[in-house]
Protein backbone atom coordinates (compact mmCIF):
# COMPACT_ATOMS: atom_id res chain seq x y z
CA UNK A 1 0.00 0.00 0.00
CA UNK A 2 1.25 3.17 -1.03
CA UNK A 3 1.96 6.03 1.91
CA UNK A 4 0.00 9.35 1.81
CA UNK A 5 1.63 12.33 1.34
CA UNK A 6 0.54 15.96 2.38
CA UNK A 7 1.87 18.53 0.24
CA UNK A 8 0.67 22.46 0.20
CA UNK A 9 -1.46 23.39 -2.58
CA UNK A 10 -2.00 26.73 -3.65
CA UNK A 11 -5.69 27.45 -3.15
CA UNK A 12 -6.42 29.22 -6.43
CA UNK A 13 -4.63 25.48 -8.28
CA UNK A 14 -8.17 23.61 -6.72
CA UNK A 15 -11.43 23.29 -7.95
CA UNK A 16 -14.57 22.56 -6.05
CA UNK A 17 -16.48 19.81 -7.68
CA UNK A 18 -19.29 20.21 -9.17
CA UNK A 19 -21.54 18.29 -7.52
CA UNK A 20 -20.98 19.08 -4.15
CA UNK A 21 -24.72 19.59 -2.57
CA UNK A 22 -23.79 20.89 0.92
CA UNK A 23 -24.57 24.20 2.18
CA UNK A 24 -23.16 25.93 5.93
CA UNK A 25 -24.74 27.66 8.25
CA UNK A 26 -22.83 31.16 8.85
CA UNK A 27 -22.84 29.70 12.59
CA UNK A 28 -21.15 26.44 11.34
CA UNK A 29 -18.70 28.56 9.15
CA UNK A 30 -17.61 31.05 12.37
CA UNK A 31 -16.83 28.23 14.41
CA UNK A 32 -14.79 26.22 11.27
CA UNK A 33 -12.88 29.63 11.08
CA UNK A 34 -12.39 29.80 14.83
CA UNK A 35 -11.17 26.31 14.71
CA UNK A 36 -8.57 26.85 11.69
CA UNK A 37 -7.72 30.56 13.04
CA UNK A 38 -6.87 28.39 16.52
CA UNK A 39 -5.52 25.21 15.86
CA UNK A 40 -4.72 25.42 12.09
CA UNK A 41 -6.06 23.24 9.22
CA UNK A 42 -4.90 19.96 10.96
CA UNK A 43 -6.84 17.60 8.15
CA UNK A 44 -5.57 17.56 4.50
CA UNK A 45 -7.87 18.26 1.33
CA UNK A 46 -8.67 14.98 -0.01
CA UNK A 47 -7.96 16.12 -4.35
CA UNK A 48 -8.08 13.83 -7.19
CA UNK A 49 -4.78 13.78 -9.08
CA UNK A 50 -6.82 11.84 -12.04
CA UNK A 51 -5.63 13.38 -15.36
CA UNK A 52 -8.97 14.48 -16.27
CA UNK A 53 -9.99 15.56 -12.83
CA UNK A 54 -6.79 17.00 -11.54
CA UNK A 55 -7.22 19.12 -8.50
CA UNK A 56 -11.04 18.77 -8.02
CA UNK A 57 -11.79 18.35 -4.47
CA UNK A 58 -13.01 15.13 -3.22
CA UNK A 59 -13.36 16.18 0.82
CA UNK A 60 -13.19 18.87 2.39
CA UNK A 61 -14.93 21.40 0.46
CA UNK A 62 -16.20 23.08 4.00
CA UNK A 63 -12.39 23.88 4.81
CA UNK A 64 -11.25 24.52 1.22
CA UNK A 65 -14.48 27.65 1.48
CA UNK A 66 -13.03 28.96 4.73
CA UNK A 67 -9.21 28.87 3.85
CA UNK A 68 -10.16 30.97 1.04
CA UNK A 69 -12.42 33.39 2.82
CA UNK A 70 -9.52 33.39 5.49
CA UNK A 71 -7.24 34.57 2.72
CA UNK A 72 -5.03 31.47 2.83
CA UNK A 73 -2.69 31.13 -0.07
CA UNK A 74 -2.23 27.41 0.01
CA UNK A 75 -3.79 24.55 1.94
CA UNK A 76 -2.55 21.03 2.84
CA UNK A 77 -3.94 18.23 0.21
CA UNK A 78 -2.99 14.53 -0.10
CA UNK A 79 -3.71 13.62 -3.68
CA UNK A 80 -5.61 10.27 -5.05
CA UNK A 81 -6.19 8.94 -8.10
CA UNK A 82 -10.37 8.53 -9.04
CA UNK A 83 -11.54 8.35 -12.50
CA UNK A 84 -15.46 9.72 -12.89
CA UNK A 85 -17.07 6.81 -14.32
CA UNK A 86 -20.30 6.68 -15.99
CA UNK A 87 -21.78 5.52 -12.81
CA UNK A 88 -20.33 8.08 -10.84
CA UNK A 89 -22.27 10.74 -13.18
CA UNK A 90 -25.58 8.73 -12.96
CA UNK A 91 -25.24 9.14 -9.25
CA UNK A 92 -24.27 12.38 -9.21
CA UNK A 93 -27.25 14.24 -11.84
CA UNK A 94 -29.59 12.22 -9.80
């Protein structure tokens, strides 16, 4: 099994995807940012390094929102490969 690597990302190289659904409360969002302006961002973006999907966020759009709006310039990421299969895109214009 291959180890994971964190490496820092610049936040304007990563994408959201597409179809991530969730909303935050601003409540939810002020306490994120209290967290991160605290303790740091202690979990890694989980970003596809698929060539046709490179740096679209898999998880941790929540964090990716508030680095941004906290001015970050990069974030920590540990890459993996997923291909969007047909599948995936059934599930996901559901």
């Amino acid at each position: 099994m291959a180890k994971l690597k964190i490496v820092e990302v610049k936040i304007g190289d990563l994408k959201s995807a597409e179809y991530n659904p969730r909303k935050w409360s601003d409540k939810a969002k002020a306490d994120l940012r209290k967290s991160v302006d605290e303790f740091g961002m202690v979990d890694p973006l989980i970003v596809n390094s698929a060539p046709k999907r490179r740096n679209v966020i898999i998880g941790g759009h929540f964090r990716f929102m508030v680095a941004k709006e906290r001015g970050d310039a990069t974030v920590p990421v540990v890459y993996v490969s997923v291909k969007l299969t047909k599948n995936m895109l059934d599930i996901i214009t559901i």
